[in-house]
C-alpha atoms as a PDB file:
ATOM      1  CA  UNK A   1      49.322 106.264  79.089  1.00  0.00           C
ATOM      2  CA  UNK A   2      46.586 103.392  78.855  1.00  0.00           C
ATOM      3  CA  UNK A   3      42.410 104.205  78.154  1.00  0.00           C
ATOM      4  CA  UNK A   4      39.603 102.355  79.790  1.00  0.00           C
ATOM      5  CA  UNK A   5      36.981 101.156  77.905  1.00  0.00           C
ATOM      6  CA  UNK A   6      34.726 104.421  78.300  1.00  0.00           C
ATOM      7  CA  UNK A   7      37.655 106.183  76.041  1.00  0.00           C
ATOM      8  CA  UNK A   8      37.534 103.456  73.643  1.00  0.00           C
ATOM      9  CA  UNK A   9      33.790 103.825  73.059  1.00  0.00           C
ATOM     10  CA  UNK A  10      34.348 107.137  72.396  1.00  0.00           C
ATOM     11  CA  UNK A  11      36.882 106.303  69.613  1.00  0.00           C
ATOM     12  CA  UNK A  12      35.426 103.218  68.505  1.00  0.00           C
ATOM     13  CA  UNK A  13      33.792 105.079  65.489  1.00  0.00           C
ATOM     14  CA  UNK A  14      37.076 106.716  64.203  1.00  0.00           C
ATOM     15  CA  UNK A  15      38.947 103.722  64.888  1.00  0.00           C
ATOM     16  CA  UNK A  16      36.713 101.477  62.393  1.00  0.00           C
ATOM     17  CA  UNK A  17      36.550 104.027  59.834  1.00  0.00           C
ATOM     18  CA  UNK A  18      40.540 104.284  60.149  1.00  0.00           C
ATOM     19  CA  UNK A  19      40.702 107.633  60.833  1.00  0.00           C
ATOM     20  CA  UNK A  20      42.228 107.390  64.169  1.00  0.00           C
ATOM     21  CA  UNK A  21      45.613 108.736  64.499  1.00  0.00           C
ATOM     22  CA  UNK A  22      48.472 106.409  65.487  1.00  0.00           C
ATOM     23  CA  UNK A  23      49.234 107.434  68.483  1.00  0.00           C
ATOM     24  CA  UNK A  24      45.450 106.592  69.648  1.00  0.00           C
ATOM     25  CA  UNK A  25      45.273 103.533  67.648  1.00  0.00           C
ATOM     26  CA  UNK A  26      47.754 101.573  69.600  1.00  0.00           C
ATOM     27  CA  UNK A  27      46.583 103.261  72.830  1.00  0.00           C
ATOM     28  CA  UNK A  28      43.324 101.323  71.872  1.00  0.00           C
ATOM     29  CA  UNK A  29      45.000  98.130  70.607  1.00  0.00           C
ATOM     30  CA  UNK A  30      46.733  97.964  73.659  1.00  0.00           C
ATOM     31  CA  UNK A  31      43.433  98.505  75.647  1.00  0.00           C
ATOM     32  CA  UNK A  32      42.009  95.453  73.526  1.00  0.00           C
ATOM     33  CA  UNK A  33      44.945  93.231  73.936  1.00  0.00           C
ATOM     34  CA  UNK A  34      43.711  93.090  77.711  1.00  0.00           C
ATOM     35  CA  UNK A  35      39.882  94.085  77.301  1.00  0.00           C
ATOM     36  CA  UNK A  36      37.742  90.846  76.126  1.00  0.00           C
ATOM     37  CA  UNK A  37      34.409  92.599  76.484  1.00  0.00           C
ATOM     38  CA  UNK A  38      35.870  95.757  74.363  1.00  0.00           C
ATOM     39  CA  UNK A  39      36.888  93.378  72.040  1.00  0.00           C
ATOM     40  CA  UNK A  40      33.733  91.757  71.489  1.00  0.00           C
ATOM     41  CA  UNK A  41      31.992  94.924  71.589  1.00  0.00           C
ATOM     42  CA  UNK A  42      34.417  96.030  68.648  1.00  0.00           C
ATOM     43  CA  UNK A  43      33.923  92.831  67.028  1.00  0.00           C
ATOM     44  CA  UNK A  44      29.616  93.632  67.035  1.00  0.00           C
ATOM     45  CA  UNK A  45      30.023  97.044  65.923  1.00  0.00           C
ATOM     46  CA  UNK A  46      32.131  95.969  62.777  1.00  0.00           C
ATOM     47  CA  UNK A  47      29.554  93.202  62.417  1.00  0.00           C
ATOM     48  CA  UNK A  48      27.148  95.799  62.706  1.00  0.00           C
ATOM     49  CA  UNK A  49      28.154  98.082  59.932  1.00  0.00           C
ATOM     50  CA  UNK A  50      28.996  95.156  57.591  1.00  0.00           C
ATOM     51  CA  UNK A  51      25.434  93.793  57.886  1.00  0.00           C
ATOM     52  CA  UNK A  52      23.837  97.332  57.658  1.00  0.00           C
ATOM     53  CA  UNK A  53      25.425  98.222  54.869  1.00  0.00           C
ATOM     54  CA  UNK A  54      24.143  94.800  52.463  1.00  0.00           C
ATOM     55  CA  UNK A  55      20.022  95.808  53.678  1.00  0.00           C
ATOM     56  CA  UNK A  56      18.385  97.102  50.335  1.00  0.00           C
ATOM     57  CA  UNK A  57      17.919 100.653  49.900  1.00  0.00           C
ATOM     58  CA  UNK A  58      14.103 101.087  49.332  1.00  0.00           C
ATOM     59  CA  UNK A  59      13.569 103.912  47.290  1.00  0.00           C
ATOM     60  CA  UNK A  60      11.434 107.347  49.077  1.00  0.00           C
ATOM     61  CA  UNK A  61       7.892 107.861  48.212  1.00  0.00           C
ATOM     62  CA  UNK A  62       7.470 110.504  46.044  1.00  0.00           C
ATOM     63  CA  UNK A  63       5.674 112.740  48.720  1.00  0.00           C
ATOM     64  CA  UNK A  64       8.388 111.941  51.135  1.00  0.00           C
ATOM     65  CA  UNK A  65      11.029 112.919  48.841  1.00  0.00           C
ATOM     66  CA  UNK A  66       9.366 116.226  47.474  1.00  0.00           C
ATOM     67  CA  UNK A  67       8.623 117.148  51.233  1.00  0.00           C
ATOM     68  CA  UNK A  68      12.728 116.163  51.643  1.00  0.00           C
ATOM     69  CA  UNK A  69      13.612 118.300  48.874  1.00  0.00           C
ATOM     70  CA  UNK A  70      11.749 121.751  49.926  1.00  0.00           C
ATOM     71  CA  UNK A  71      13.227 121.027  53.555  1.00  0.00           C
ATOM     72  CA  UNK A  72      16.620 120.805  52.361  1.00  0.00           C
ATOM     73  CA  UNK A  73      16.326 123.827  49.670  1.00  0.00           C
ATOM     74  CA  UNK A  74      15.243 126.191  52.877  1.00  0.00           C
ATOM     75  CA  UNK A  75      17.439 125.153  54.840  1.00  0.00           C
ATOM     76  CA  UNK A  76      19.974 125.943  51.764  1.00  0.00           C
ATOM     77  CA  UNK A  77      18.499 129.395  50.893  1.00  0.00           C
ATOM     78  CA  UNK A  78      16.256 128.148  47.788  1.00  0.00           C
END
């Protein structure tokens, strides 16, 4: 069994977080191993996250939060 790249895309988010199973993971290695522009497309989404995740957190307005918080408590049932 092989996957195209279409497949891949749809487990590239499971398969960065690690929470693809083995069976798929090597399905998708194996894809890669012959798949340069799923590899580089792997390669910018991990480049992606890793710069994403070092942007600085601005903290909410206050309005925006309290507006946030009453949202959230009724969709929650108070």
């Amino acid at each position: 069994m092989t996957i195209d790249c279409s497949q891949l895309a749809d487990m590239l988010f499971d398969f960065v977080s690690g929470d693809l199973p083995a069976d798929r993971r090597e399905l998708l290695e194996a894809h890669l191993e012959a798949c340069l522009p799923c590899v580089t497309h792997v390669r910018t989404y991990q480049v992606t996250i890793t710069l994403s995740r070092k942007l600085p957190c601005p903290a909410l307005p206050p309005e925006v939060e309290q507006r946030l918080r009453a949202a959230v408590a009724r969709e929650c049932g108070g």
